[in-house]
N, C-alpha and C. Protein backbone atom coordinates (compact mmCIF):
# COMPACT_ATOMS: atom_id res chain seq x y z
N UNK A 1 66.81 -60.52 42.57
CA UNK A 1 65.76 -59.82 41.86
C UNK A 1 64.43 -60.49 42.10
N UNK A 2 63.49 -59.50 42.46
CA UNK A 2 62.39 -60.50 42.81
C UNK A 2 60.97 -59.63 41.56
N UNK A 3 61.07 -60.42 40.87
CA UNK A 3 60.14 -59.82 39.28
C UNK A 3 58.41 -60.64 39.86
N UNK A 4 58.13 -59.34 39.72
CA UNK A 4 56.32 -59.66 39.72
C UNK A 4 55.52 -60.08 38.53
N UNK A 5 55.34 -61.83 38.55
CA UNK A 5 54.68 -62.28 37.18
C UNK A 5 53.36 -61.62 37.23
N UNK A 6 52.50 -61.12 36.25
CA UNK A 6 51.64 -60.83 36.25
C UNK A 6 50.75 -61.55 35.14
N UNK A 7 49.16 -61.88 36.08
CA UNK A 7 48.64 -62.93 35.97
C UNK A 7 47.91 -62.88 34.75
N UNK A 8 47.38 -63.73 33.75
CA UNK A 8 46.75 -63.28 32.70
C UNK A 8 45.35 -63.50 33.18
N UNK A 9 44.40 -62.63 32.85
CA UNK A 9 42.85 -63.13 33.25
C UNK A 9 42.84 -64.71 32.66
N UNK A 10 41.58 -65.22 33.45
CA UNK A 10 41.32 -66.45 32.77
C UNK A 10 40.56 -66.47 31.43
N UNK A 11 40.95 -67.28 30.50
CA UNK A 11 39.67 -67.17 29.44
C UNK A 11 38.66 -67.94 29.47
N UNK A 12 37.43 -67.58 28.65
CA UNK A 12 36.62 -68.72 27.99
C UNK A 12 37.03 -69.54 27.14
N UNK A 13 37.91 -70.37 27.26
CA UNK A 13 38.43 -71.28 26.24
C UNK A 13 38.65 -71.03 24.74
N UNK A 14 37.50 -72.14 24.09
CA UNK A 14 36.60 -71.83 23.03
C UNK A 14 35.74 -70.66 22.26
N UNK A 15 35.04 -70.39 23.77
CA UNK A 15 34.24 -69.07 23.67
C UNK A 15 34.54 -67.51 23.41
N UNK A 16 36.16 -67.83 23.58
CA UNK A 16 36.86 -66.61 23.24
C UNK A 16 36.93 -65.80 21.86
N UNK A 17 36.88 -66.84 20.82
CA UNK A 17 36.63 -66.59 19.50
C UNK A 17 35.29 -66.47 19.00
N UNK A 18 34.66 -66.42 19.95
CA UNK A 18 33.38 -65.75 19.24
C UNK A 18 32.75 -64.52 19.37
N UNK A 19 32.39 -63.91 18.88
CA UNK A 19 31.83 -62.55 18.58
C UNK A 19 30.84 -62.12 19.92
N UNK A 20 30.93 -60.91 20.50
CA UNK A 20 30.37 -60.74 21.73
C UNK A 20 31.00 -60.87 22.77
N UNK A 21 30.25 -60.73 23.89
CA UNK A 21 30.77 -61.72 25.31
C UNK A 21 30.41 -62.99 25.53
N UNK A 22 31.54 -63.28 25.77
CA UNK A 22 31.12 -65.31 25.53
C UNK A 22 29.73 -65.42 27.33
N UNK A 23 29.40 -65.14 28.04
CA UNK A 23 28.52 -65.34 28.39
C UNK A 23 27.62 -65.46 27.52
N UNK A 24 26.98 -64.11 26.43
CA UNK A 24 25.72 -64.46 25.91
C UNK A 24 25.56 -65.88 25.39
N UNK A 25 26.89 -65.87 24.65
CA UNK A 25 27.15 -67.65 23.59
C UNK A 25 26.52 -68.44 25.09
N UNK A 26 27.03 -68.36 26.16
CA UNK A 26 26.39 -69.50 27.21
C UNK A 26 24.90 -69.32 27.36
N UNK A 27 24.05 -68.28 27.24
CA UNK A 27 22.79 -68.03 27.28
C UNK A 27 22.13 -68.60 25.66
N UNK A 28 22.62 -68.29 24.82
CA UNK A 28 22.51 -68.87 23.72
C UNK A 28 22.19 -70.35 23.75
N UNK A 29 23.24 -71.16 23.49
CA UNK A 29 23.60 -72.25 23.82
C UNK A 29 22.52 -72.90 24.46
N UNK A 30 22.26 -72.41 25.77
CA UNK A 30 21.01 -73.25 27.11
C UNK A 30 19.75 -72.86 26.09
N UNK A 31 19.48 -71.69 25.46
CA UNK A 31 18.00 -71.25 25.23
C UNK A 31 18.32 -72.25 23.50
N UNK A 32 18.83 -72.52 22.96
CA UNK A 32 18.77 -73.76 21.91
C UNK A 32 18.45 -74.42 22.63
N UNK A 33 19.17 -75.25 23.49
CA UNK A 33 18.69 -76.37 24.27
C UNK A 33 17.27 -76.68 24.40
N UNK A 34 16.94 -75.28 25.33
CA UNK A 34 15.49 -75.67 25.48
C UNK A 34 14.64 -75.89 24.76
N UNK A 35 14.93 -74.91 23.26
CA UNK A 35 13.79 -74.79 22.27
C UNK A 35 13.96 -76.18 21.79
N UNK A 36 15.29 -76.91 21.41
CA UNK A 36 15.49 -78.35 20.49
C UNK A 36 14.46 -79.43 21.69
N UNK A 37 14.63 -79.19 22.70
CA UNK A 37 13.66 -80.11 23.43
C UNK A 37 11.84 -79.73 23.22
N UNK A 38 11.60 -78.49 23.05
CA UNK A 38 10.59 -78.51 22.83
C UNK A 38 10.59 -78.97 21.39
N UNK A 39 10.55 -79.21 20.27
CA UNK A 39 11.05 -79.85 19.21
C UNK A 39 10.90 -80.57 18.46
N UNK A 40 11.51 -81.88 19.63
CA UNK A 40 11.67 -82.69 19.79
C UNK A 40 10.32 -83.58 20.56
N UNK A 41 9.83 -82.96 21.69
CA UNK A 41 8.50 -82.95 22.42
C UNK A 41 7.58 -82.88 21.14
N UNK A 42 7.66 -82.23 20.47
CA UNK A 42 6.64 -81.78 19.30
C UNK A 42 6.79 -82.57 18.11
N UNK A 43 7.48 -83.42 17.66
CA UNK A 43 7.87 -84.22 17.02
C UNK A 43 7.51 -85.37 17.71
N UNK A 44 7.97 -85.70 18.52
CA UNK A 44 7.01 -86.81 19.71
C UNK A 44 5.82 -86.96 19.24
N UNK A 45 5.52 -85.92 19.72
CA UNK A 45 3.56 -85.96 19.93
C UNK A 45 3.57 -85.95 18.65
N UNK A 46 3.51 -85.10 17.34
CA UNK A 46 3.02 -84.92 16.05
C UNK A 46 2.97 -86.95 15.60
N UNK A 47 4.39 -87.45 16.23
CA UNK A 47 3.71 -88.91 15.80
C UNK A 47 2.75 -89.75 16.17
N UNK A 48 2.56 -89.31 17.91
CA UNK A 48 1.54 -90.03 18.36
C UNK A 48 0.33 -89.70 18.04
N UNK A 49 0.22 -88.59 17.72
CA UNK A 49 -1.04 -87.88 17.46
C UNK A 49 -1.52 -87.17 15.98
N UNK A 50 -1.57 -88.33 15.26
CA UNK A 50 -1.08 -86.99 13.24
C UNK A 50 -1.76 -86.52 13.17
N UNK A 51 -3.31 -87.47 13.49
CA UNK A 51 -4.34 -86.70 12.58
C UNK A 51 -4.79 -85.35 13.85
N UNK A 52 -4.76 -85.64 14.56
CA UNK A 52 -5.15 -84.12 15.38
C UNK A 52 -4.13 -82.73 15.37
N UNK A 53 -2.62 -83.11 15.16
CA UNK A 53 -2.29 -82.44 14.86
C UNK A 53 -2.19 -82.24 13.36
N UNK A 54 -2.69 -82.35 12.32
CA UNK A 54 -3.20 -82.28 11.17
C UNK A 54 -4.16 -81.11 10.90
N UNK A 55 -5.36 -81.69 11.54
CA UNK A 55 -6.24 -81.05 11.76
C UNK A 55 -5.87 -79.41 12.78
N UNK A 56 -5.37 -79.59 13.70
CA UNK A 56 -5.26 -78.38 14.50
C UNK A 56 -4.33 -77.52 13.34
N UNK A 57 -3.31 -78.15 13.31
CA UNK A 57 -2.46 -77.09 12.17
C UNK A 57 -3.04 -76.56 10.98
N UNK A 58 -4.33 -77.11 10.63
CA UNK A 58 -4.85 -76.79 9.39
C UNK A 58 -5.73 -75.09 10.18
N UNK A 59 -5.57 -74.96 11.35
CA UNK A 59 -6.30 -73.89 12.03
C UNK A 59 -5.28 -72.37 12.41
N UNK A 60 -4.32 -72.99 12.09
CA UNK A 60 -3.58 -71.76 12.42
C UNK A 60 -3.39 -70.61 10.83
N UNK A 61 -2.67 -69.70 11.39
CA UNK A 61 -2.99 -68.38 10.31
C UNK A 61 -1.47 -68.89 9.67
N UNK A 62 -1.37 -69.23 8.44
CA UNK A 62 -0.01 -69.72 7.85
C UNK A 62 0.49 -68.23 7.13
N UNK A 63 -0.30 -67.73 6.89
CA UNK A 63 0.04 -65.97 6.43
C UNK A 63 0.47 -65.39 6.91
N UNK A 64 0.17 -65.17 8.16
CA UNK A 64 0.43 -64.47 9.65
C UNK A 64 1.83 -64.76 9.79
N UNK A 65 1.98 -65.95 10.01
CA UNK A 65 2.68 -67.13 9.99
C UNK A 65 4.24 -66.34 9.23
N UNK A 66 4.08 -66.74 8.18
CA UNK A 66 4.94 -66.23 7.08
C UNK A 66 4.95 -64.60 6.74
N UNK A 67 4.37 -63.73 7.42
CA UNK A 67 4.80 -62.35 7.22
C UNK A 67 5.76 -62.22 8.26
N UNK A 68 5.36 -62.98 9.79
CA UNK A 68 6.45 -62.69 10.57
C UNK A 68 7.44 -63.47 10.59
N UNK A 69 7.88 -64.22 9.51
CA UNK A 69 9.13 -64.76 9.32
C UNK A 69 9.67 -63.48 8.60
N UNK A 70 9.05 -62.92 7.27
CA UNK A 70 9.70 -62.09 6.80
C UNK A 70 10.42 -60.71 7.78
N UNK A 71 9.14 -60.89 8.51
CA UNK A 71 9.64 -59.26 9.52
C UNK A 71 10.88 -59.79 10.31
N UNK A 72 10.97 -60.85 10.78
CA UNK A 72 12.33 -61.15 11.75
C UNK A 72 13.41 -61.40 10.85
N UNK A 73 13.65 -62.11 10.26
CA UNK A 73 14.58 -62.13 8.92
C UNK A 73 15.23 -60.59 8.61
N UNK A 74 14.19 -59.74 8.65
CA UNK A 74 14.16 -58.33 8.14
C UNK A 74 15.04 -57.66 9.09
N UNK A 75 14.44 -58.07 10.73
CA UNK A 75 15.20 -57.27 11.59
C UNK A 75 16.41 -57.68 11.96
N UNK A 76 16.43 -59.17 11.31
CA UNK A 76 17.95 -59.46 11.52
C UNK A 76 19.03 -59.16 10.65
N UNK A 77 18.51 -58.67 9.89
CA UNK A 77 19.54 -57.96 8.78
C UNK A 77 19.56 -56.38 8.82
N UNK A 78 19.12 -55.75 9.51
CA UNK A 78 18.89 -54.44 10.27
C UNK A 78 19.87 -54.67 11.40
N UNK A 79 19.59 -55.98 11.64
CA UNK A 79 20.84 -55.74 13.18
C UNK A 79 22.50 -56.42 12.91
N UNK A 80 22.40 -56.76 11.62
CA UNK A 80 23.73 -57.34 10.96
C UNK A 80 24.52 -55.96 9.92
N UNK A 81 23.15 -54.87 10.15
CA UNK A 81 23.76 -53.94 9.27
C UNK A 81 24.19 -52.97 10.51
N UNK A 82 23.62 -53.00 11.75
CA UNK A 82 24.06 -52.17 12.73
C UNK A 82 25.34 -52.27 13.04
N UNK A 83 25.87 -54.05 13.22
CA UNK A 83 27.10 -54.51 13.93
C UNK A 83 28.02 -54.07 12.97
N UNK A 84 27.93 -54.29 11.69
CA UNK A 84 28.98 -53.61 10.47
C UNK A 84 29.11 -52.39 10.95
N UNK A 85 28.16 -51.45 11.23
CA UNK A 85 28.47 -49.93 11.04
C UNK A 85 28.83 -49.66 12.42
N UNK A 86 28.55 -50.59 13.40
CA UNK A 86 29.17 -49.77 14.91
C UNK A 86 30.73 -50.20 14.84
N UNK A 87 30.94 -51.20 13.90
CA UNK A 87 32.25 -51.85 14.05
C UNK A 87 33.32 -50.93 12.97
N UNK A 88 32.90 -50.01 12.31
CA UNK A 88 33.94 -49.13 11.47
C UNK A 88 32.93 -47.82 12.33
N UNK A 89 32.88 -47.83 13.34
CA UNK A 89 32.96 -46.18 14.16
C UNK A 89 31.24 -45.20 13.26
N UNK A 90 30.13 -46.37 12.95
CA UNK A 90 29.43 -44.87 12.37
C UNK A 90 27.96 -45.53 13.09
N UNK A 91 28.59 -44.90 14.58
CA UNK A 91 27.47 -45.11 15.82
C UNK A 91 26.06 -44.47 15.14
N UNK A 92 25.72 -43.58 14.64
CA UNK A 92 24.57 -43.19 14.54
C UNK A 92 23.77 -44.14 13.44
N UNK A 93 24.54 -44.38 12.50
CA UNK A 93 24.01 -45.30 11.49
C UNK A 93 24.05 -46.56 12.06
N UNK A 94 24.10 -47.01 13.00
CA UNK A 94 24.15 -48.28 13.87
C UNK A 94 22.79 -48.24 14.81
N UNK A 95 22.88 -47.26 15.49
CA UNK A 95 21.88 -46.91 16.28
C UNK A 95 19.99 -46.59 15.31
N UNK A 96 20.19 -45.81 13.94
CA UNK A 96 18.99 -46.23 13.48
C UNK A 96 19.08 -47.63 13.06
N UNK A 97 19.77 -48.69 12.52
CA UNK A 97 19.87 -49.99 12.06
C UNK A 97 18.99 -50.77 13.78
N UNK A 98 19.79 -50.21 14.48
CA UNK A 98 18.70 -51.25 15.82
C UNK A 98 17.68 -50.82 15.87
N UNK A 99 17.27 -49.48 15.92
CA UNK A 99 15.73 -48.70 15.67
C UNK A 99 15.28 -49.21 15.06
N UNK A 100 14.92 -49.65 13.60
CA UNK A 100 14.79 -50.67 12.82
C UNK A 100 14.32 -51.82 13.15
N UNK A 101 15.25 -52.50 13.33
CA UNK A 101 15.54 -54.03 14.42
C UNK A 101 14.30 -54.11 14.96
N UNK A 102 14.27 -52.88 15.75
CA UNK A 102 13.11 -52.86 17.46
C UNK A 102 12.07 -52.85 16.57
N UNK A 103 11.49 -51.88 15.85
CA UNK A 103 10.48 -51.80 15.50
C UNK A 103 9.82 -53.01 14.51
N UNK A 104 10.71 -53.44 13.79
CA UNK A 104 10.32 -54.45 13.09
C UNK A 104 9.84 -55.91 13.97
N UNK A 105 11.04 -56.07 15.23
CA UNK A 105 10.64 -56.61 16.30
C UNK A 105 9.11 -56.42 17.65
N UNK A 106 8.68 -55.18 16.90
CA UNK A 106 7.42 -54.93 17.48
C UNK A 106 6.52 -55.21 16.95
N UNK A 107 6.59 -55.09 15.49
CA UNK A 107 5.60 -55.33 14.46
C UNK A 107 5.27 -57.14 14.75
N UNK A 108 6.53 -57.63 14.62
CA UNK A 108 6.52 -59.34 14.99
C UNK A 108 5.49 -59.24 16.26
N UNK A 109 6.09 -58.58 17.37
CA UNK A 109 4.92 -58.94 18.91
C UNK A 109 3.24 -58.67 18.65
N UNK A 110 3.21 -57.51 17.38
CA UNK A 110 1.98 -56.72 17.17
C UNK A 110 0.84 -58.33 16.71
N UNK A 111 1.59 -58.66 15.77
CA UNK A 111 1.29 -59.73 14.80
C UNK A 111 0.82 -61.02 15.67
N UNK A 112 1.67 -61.39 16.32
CA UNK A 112 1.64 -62.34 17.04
C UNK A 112 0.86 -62.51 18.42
N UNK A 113 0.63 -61.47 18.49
CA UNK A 113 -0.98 -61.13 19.73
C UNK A 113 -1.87 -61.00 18.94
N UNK A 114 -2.08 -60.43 18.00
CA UNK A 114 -3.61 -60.43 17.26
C UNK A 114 -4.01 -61.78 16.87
N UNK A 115 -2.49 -62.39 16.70
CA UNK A 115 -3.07 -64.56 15.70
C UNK A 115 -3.32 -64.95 17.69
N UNK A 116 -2.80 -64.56 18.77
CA UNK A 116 -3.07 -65.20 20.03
C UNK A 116 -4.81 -64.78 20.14
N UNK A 117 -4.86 -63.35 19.84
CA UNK A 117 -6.41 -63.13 20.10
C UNK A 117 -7.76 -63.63 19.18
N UNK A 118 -6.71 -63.79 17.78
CA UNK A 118 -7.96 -64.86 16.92
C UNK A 118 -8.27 -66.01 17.27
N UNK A 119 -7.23 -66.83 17.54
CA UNK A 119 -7.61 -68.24 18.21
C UNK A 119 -8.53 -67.95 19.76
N UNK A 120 -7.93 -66.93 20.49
CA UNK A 120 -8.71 -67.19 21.74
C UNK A 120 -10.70 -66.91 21.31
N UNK A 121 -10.72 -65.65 20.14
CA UNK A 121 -11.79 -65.60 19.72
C UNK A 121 -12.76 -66.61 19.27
N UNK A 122 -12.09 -67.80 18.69
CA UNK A 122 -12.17 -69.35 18.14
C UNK A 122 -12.65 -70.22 19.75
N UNK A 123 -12.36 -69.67 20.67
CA UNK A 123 -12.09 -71.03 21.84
C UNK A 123 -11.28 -71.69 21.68
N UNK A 124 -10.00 -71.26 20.85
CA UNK A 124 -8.87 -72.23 21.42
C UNK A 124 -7.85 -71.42 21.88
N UNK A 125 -7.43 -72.36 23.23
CA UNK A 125 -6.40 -71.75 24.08
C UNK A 125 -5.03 -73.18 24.08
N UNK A 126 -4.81 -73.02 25.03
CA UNK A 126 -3.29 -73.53 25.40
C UNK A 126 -3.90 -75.07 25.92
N UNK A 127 -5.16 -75.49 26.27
CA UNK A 127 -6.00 -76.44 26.89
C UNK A 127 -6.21 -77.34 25.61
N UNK A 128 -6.76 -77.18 24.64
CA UNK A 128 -7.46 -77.26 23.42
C UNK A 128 -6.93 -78.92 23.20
N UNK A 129 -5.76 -78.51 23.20
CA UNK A 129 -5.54 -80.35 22.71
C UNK A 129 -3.73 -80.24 23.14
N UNK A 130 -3.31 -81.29 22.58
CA UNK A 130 -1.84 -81.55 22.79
C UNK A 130 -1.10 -80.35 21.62
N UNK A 131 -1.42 -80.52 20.47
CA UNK A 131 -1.33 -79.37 19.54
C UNK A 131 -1.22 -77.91 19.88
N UNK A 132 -2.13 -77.38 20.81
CA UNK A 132 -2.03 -76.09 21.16
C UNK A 132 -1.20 -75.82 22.09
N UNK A 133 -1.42 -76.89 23.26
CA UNK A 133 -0.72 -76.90 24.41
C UNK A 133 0.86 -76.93 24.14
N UNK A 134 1.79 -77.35 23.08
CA UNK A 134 3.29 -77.18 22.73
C UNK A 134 3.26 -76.05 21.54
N UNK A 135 1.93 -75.17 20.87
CA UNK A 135 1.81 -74.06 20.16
C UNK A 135 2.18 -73.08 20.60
N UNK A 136 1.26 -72.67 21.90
CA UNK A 136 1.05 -71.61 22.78
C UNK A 136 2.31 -71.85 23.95
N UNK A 137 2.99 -72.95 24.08
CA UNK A 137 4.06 -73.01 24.84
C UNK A 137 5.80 -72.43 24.09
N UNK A 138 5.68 -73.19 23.05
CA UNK A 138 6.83 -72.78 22.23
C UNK A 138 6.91 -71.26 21.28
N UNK A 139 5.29 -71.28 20.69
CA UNK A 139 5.63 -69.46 20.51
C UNK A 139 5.42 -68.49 21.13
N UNK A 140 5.23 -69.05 22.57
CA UNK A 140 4.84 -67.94 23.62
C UNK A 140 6.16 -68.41 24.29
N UNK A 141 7.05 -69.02 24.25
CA UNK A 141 8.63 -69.01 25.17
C UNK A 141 9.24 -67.93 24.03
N UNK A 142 8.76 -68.49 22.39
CA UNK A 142 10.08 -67.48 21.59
C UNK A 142 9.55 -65.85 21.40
N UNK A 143 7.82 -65.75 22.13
CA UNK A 143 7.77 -64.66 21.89
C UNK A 143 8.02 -63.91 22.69
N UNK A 144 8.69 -64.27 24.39
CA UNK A 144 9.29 -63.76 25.22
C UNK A 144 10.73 -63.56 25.16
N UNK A 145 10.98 -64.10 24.16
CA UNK A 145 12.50 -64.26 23.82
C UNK A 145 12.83 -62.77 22.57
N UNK A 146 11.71 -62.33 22.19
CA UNK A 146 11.52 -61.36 21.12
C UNK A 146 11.12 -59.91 22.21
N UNK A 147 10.58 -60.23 22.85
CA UNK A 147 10.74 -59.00 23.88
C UNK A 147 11.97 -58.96 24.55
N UNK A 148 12.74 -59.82 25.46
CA UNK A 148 13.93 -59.60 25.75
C UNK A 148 14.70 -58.67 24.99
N UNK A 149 15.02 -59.76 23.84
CA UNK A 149 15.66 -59.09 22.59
C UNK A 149 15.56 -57.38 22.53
N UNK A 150 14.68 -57.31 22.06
CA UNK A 150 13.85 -55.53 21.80
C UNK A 150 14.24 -54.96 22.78
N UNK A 151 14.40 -55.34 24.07
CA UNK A 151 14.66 -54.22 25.26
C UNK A 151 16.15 -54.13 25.01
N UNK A 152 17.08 -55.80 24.57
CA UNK A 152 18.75 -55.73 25.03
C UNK A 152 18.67 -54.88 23.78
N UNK A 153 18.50 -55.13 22.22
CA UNK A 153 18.69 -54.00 21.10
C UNK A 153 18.52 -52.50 21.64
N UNK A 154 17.37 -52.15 22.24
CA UNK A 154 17.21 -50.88 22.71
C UNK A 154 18.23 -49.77 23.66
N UNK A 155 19.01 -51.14 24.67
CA UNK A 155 19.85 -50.78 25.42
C UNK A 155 20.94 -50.63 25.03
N UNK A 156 21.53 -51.47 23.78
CA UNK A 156 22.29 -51.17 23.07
C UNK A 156 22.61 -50.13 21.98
N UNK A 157 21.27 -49.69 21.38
CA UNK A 157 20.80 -48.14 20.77
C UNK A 157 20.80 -47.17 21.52
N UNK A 158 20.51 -47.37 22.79
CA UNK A 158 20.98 -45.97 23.68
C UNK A 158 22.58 -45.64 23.55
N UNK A 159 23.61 -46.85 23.50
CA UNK A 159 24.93 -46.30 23.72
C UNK A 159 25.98 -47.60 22.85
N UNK A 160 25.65 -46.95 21.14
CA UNK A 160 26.21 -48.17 20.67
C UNK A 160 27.61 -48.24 20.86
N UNK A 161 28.24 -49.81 21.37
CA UNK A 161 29.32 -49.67 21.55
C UNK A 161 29.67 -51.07 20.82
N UNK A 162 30.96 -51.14 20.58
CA UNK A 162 30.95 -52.61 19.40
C UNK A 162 30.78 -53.64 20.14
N UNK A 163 31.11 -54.34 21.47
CA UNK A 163 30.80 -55.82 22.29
C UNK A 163 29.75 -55.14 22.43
N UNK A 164 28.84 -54.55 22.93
CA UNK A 164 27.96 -54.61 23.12
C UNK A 164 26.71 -54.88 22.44
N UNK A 165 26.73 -54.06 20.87
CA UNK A 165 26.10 -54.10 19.60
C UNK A 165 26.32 -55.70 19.41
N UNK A 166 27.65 -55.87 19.51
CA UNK A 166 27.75 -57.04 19.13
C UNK A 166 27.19 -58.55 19.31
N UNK A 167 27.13 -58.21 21.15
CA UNK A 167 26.98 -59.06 21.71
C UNK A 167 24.80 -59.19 21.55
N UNK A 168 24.10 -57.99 22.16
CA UNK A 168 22.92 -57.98 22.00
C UNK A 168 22.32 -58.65 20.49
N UNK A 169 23.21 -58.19 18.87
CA UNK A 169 22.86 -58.66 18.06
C UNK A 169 22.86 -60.31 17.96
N UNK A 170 23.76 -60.71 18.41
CA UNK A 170 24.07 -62.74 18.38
C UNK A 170 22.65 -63.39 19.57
N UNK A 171 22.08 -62.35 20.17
CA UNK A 171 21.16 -62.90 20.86
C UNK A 171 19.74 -63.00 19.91
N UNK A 172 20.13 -61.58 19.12
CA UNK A 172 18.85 -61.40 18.23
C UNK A 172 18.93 -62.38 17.17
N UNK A 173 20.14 -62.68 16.85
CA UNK A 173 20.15 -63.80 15.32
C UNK A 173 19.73 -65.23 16.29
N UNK A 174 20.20 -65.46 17.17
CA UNK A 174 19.39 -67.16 17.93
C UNK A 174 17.90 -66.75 17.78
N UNK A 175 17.28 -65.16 17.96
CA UNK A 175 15.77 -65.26 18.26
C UNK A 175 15.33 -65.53 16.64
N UNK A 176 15.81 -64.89 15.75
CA UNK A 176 15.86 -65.17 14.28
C UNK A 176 15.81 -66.79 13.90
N UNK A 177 16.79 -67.38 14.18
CA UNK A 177 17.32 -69.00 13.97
C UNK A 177 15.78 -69.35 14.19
N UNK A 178 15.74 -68.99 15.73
CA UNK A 178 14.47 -70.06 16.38
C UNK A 178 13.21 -69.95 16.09
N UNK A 179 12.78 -68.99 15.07
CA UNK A 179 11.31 -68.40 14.69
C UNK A 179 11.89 -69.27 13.05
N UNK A 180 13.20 -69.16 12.42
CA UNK A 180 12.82 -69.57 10.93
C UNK A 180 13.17 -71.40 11.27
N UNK A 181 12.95 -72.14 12.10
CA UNK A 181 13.05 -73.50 12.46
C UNK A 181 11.46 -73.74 12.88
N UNK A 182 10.99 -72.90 13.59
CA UNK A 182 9.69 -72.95 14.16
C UNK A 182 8.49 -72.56 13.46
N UNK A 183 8.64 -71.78 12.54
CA UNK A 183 7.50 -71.43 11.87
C UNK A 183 7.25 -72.61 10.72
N UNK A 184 8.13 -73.30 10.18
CA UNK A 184 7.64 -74.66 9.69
C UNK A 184 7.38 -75.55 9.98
N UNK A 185 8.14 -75.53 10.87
CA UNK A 185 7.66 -76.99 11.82
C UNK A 185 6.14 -76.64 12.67
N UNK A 186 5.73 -75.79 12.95
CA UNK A 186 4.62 -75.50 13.73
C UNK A 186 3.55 -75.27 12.35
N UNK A 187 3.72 -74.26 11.49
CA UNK A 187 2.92 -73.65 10.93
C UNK A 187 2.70 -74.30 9.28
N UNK A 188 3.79 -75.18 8.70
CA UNK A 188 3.69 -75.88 7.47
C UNK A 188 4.02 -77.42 6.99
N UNK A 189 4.70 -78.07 8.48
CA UNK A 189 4.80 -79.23 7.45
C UNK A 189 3.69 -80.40 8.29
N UNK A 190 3.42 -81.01 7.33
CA UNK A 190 2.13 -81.92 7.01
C UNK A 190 2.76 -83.51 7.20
C-alpha cells in the first residue's frame, strides 16, 4: 500500500493565534519598533536639551493636540465595532462602522495639516531646533501611517470580509496605540 501523507501548510508559530493575518502582526511589530526608537531618540534629546524643549513644547497646539486623540480613539472603536459585526455576518453594518473609521480618520489628517500649516505660518519647520526636527519627524511618520490605514479600512469597506476586516482593523488599533503614547509625550509632559 503506498498512502499519500499529505503535507500540512507551514505555520506562523506564535503568530497563528492572533487575530488577522499574522503578516500584518509582522508589519506591526517592525512599525512599534520604529516608533519606540523614535521615543526613545526623543527622550534622549528632551534630557539633553529641557529647557528648549520646554520652551518649544510650550508652542505647540495642546487642543488640537487632544481633539485628535479623541477622534482616533473614536475611530478605533468604530473599527472594533465593524470587526464585531463583520464577524456575526452583518457586512453592511460593518462596512458603515469603517466609513466612520475613514472619516473620522480624515478629520485626524484635516486637523493635523492645519496645526502643520500654523507652525509653518510661525516659521517653524522641521529645521527649527532638535524639538521640531523629532516633532515633524514622528507625527509626520504616524501621520503617514493614518493615511495608509484609511486607504487599507477603505479597501476593506469595499468587500467586508472577516480576516480581512480583521486584519486592516489591528493595523488601525497600532495607529491608535501610537498617537495615544505620542500625543503626551510630544504634546504634555513637562
Amino acid at each position: 500500500m503506498n498512502e499519500q501523507v499529505k503535507e500540512q501548510p507551514a505555520g506562523w508559530g506564535a503568530l497563528d493565534d492572533l487575530p488577522g493575518n499574522p503578516i500584518m502582526w509582522v508589519l506591526i511589530v517592525s512599525e512599534l519598533l520604529v516608533f519606540g526608537a523614535f521615543f526613545i531618540s526623543f527622550a534622549i534629546t528632551r534630557f539633553l536639551e529641557p529647557e528648549m524643549f520646554f520652551q518649544s513644547q510650550g508652542m505647540l497646539d495642546q487642543m488640537t493636540g487632544g481633539i485628535n486623540t479623541i477622534v482616533l480613539v473614536t475611530s478605533g472603536y468604530c473599527a472594533a465595532l465593524a470587526t464585531s459585526a463583520v464577524k456575526v455576518g452583518a457586512s453592511q453594518k460593518c462596512r458603515l462602522f469603517l466609513i466612520a473609521a475613514i472619516g473620522l480618520g480624515g478629520v485626524f489628517c484635516v486637523l493635523k495639516l492645519r496645526e502643520y500649516g500654523a507652525k509653518a505660518d510661525q516659521g517653524i519647520h522641521i529645521e527649527t531646533n532638535d524639538f521640531f526636527t523629532l516633532f515633524y519627524l514622528m507625527t509626520g511618520f504616524h501621520f503617514l501611517h493614518v493615511i495608509f490605514g484609511v486607504v487599507l479600512l477603505g479597501i476593506a469597506a469595499f468587500k467586508p470580509k472577516v480576516d480581512s476586516v480583521v486584519t486592516v482593523c489591528a493595523f488601525w488599533h497600532m495607529v491608535d496605540l501610537v498617537w495615544v503614547l505620542l500625543f503626551p509625550l510630544v504634546y504634555l509632559v513637562r
